[in-house]
C-alpha atoms as a PDB file:
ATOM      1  CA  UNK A   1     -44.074  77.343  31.336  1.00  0.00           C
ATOM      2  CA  UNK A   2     -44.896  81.340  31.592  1.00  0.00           C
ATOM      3  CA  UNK A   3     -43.635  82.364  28.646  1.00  0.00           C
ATOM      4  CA  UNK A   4     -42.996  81.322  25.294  1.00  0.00           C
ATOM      5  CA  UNK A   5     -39.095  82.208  25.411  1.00  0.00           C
ATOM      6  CA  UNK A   6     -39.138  79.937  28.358  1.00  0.00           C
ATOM      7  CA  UNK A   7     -40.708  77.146  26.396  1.00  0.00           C
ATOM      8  CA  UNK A   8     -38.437  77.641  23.613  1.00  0.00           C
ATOM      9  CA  UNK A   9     -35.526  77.867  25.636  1.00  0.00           C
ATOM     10  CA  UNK A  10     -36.349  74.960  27.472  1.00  0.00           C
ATOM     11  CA  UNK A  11     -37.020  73.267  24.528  1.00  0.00           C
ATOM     12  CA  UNK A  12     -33.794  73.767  22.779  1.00  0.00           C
ATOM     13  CA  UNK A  13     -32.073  73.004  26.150  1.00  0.00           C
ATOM     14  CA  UNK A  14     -34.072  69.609  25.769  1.00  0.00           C
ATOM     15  CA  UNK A  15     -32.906  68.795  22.131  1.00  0.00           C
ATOM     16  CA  UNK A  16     -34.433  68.955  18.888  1.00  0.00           C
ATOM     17  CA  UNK A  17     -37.821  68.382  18.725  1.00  0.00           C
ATOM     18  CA  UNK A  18     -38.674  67.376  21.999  1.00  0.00           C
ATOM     19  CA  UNK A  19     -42.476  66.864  22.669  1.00  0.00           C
ATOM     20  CA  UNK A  20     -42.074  67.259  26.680  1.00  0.00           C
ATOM     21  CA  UNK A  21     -45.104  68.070  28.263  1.00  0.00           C
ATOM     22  CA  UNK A  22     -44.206  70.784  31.025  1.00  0.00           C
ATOM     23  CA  UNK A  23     -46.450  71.293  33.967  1.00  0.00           C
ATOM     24  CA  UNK A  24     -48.457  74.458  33.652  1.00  0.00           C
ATOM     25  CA  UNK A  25     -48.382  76.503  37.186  1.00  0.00           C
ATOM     26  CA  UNK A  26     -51.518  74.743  38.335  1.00  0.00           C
ATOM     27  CA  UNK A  27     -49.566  71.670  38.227  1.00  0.00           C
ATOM     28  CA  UNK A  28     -46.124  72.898  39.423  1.00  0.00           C
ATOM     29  CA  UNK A  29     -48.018  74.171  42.521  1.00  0.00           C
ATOM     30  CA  UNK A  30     -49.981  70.941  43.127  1.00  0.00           C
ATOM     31  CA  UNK A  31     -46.407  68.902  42.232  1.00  0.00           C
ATOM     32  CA  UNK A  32     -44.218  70.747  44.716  1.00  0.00           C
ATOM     33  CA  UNK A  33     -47.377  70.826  47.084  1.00  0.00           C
ATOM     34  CA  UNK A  34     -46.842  66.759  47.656  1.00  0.00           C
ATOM     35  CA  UNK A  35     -42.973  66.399  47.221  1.00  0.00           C
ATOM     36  CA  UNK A  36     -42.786  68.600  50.134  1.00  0.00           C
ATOM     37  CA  UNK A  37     -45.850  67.073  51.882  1.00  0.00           C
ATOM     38  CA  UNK A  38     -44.645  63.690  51.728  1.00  0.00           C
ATOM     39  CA  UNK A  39     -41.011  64.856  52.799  1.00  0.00           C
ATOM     40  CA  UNK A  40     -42.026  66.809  55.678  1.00  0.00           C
ATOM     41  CA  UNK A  41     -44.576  63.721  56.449  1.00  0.00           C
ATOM     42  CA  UNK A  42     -41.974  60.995  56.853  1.00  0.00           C
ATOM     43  CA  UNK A  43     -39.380  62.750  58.842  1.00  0.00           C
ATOM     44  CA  UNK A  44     -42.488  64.185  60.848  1.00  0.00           C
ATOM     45  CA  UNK A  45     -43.318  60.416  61.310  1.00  0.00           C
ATOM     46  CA  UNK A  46     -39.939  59.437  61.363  1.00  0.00           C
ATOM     47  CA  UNK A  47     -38.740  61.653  64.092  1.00  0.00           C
ATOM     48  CA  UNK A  48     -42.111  60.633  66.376  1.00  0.00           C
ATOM     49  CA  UNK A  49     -40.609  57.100  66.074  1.00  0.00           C
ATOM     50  CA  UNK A  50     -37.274  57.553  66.905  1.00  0.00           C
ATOM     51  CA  UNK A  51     -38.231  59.708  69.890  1.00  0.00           C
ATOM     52  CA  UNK A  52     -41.023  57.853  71.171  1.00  0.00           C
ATOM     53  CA  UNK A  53     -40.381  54.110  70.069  1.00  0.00           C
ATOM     54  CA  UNK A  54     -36.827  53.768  69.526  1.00  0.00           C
ATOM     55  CA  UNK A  55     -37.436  52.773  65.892  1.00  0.00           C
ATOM     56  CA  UNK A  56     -37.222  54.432  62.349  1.00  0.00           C
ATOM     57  CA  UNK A  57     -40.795  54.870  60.458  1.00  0.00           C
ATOM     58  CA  UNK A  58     -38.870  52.276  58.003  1.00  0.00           C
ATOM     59  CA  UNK A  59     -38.910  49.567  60.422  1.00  0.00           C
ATOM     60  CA  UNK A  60     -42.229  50.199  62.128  1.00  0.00           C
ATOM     61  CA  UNK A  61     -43.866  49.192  58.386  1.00  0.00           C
ATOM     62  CA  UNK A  62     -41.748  46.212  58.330  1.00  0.00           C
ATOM     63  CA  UNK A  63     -42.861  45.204  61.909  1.00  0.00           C
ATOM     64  CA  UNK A  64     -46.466  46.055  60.521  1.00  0.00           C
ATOM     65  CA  UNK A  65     -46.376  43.859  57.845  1.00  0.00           C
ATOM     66  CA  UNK A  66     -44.593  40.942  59.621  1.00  0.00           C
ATOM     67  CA  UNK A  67     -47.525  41.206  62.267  1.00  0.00           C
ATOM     68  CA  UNK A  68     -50.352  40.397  59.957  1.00  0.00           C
ATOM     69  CA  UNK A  69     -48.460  37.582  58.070  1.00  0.00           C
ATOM     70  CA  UNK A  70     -50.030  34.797  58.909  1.00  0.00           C
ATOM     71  CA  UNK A  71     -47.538  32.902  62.001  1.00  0.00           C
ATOM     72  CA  UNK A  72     -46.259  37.008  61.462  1.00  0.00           C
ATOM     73  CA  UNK A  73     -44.109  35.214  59.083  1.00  0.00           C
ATOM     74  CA  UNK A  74     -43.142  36.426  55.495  1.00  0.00           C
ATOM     75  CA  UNK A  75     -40.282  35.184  52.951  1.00  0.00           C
ATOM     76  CA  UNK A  76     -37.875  37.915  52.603  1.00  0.00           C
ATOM     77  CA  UNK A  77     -38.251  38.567  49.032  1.00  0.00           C
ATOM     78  CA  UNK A  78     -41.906  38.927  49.586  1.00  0.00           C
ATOM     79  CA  UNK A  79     -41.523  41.168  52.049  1.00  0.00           C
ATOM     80  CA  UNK A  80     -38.558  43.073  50.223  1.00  0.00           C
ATOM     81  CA  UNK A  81     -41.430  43.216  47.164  1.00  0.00           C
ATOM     82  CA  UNK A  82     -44.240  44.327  49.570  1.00  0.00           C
ATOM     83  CA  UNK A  83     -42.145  47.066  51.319  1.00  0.00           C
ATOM     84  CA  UNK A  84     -40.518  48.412  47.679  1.00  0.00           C
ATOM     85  CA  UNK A  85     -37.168  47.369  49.224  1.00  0.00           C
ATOM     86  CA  UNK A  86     -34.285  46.225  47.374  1.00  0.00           C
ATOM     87  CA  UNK A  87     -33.111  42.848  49.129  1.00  0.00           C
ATOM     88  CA  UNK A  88     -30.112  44.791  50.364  1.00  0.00           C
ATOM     89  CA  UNK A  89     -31.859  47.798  52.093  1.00  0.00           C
ATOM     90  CA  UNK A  90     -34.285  44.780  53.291  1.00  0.00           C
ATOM     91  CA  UNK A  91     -31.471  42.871  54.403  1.00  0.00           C
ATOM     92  CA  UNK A  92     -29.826  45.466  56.272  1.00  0.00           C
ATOM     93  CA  UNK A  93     -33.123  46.463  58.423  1.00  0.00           C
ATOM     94  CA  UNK A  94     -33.384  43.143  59.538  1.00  0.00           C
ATOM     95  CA  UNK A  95     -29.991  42.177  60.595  1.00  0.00           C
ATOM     96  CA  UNK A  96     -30.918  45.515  62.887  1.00  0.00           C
ATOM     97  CA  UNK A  97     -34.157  44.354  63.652  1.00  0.00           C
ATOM     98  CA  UNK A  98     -32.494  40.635  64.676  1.00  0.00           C
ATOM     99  CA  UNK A  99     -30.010  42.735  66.609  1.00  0.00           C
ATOM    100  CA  UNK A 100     -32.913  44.491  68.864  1.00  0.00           C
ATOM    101  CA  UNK A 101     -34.523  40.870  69.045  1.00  0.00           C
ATOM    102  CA  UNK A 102     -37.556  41.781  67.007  1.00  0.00           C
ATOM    103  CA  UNK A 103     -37.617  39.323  64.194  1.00  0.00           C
ATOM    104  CA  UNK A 104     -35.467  35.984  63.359  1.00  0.00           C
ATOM    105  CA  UNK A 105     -34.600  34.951  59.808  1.00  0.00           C
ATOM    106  CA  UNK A 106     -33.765  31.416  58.988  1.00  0.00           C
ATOM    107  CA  UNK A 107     -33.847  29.363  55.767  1.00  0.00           C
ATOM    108  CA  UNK A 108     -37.307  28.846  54.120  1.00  0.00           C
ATOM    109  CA  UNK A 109     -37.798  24.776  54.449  1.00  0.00           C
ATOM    110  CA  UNK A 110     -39.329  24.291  50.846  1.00  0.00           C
ATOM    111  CA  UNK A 111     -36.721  26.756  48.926  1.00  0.00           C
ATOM    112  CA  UNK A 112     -33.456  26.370  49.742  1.00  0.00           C
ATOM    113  CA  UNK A 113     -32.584  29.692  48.215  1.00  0.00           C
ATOM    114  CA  UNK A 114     -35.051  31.498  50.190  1.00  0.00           C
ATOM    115  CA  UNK A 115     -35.271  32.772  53.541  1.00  0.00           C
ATOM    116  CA  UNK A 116     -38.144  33.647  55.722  1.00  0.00           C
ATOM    117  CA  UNK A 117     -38.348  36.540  58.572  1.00  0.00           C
ATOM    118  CA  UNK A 118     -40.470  36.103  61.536  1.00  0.00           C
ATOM    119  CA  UNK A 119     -41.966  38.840  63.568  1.00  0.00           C
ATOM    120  CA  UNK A 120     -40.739  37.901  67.713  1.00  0.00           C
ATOM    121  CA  UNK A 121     -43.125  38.845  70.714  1.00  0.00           C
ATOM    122  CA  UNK A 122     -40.275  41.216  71.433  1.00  0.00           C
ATOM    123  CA  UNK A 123     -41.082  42.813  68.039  1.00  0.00           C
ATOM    124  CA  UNK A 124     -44.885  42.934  69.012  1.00  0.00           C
ATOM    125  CA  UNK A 125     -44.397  44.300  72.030  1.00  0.00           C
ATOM    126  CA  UNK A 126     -42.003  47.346  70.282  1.00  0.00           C
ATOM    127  CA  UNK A 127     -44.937  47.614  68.078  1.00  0.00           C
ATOM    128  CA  UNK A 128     -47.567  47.632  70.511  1.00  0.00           C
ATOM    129  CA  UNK A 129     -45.829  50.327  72.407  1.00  0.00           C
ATOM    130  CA  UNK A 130     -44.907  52.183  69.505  1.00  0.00           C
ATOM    131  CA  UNK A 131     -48.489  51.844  67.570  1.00  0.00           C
ATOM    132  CA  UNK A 132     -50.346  54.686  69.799  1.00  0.00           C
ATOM    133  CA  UNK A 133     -48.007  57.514  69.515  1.00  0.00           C
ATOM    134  CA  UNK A 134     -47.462  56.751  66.290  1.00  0.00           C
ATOM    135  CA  UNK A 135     -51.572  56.606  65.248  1.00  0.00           C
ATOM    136  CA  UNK A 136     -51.504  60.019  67.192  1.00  0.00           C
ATOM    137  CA  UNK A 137     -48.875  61.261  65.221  1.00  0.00           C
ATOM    138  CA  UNK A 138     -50.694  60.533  62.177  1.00  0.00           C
ATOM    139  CA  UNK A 139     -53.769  61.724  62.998  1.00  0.00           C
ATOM    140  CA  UNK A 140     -52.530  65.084  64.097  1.00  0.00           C
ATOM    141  CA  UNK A 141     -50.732  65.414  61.145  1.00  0.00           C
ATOM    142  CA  UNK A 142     -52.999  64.481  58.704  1.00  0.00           C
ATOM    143  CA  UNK A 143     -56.699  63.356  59.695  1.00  0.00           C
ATOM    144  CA  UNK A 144     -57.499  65.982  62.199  1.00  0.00           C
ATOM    145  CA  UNK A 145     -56.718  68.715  59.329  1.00  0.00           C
ATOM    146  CA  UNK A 146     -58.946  66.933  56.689  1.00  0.00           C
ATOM    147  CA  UNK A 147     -63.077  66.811  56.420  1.00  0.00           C
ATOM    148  CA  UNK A 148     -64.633  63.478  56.081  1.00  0.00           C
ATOM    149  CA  UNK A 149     -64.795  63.938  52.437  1.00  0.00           C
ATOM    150  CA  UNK A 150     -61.018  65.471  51.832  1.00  0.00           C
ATOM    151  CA  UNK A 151     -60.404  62.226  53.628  1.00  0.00           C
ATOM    152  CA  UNK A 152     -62.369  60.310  50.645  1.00  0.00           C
ATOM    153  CA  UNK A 153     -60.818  62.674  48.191  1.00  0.00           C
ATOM    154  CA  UNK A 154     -57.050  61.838  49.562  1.00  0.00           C
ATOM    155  CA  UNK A 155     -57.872  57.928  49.536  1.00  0.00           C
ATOM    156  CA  UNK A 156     -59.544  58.066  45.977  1.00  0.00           C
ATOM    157  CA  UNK A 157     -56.335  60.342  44.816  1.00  0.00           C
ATOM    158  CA  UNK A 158     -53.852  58.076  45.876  1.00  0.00           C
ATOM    159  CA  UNK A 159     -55.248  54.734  44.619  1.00  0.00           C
ATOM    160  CA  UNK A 160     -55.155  56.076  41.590  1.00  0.00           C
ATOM    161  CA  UNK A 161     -51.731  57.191  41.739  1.00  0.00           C
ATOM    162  CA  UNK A 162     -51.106  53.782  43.217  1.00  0.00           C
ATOM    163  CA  UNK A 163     -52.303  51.913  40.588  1.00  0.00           C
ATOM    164  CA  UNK A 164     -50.560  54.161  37.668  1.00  0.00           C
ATOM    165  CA  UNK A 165     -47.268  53.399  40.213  1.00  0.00           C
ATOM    166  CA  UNK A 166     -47.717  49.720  40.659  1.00  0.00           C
ATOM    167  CA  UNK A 167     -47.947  49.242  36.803  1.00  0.00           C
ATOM    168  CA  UNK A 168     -44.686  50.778  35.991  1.00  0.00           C
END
């Protein structure tokens, strides 16, 4: 923080003898930098979708996914776990997804207590039709703006942040 007054303030506002490590401006910049990055990125994407495909950017992951499962078919809690869903906000994009006729759930044969979701042709043929506009999206918004080696920078950057993530 800018000024010691701030700190202190801060500080006391905090409690007693907190130890919080603030971001210094460097940070703060880089911090806000990606929160609004990665907002403006998925309604960007998001909006491309709806317009273009018929489909939130939620959905079009899910319909990613389900197409390289092997038989495009995954158990729903694997899916839910792959995704970072909750099983209800997975539940509730596939009862829409069943609705369009893009996937099918029924119960897993070797768990009784599971269920498994299979991708349709329907669904493949939504995300064929959505997968170009949606790879031009992308690359307009992000890949044509970047040198080959921002590109390496940005992959090397988020794996890390991935892995830190993933272990929480």
């Amino acid at each position: 923080m800018a000024t010691s007054t701030t700190s202190k303030t801060r500080q006391n506002s905090a409690g007693a003898g907190d130890a919080t490590r603030w971001l210094d401006a460097r940070e703060q910049k880089a911090w806000r930098a990606l929160m609004l990055t990665t907002h403006l990125l998925d309604e960007t994407l998001d909006r491309q979708l709806q317009r273009d495909a018929g489909m939130p950017h939620a959905y079009y992951g899910l319909l990613v996914r389900l197409s390289e499962a092997p038989e495009r078919t995954m158990r729903m809690g694997e899916l839910a776990a792959w995704m970072h869903y909750s099983q209800s906000r997975l539940t509730h994009a596939v009862t829409s997804m069943e609705r369009s006729g893009w996937v099918a759930r029924r119960s897993c044969p070797t768990d009784r207590r599971s269920q498994l979701v299979t991708l349709l042709d329907a669904g493949l043929d939504a995300l064929r039709v959505a997968a170009p506009g949606h790879v031009a999206e992308v690359r307009a918004a992000v890949f044509d703006k970047l040198s080959s080696a921002q590109v390496e920078q940005l992959r090397e950057i988020c794996e890390v942040l991935l892995v830190g993530l993933s272990e929480r």
